[in-house]
Protein backbone atom coordinates (compact mmCIF):
# COMPACT_ATOMS: atom_id res chain seq x y z
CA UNK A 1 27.35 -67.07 36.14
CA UNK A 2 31.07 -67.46 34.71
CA UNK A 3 33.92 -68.94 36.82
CA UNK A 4 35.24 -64.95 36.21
CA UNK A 5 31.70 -64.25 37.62
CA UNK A 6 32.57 -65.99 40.57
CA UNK A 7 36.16 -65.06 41.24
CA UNK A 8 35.09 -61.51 41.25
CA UNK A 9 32.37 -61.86 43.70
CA UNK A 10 34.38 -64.49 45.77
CA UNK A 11 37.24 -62.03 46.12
CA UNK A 12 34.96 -58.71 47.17
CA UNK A 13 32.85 -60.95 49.61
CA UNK A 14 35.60 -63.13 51.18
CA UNK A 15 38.91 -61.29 49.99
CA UNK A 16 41.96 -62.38 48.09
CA UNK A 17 43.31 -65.09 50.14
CA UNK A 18 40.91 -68.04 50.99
CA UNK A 19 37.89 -66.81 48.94
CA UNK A 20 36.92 -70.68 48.06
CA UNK A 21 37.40 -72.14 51.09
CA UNK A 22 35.18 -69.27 52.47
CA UNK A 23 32.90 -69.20 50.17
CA UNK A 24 32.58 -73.58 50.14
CA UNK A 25 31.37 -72.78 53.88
CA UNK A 26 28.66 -70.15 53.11
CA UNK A 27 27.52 -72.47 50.78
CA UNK A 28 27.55 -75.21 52.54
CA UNK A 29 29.67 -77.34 49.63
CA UNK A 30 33.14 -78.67 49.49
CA UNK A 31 35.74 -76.55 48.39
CA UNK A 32 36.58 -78.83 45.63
CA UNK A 33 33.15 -78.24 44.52
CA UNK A 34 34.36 -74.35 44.22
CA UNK A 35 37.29 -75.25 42.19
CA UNK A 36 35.48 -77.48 39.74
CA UNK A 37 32.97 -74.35 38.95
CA UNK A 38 35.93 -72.35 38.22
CA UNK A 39 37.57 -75.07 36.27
CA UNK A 40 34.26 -75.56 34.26
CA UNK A 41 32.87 -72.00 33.93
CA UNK A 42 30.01 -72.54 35.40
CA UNK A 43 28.12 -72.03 38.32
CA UNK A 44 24.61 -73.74 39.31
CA UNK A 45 21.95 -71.13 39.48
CA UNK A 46 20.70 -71.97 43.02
CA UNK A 47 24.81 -71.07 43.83
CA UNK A 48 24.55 -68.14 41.65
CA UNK A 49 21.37 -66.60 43.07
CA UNK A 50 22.32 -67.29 46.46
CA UNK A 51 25.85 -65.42 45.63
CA UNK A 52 23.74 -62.59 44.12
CA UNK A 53 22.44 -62.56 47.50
CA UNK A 54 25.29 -62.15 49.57
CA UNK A 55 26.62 -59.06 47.36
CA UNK A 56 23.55 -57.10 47.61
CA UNK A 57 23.48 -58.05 51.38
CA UNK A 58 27.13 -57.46 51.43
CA UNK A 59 26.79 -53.83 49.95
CA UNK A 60 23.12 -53.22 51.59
CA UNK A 61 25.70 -53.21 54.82
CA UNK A 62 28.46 -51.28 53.50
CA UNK A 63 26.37 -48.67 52.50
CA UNK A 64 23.96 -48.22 55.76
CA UNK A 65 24.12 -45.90 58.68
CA UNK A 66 26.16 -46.91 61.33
């Protein structure tokens, strides 16, 4: 997963504003740790697959009967 990867998801799971700091806590991780997968493109793939996760999750819910 690219740090664009991860903006993208961070921003449609969390939203615009606050989207690391969100996403640290979901992970369970520092924010700084956030930044310095941005910073170096690259995301862990027990991070990745566990973001993965939360989209399908996130659109499994958006797209259910309420």
């Amino acid at each position: 997963m690219t740090a664009k990867d991860l903006i993208k998801i961070g921003q449609e799971l969390y939203g615009q504003r606050g989207w690391q700091t969100k996403m640290a806590a979901a992970l369970e991780v520092d924010t700084s740790t956030i930044r310095r997968w941005v910073y170096a493109d690259s995301v862990p793939g027990p991070a990745a697959a566990a973001l993965r996760c939360f989209m399908r999750e996130a659109k499994s819910r958006a797209h259910s009967p309420k």
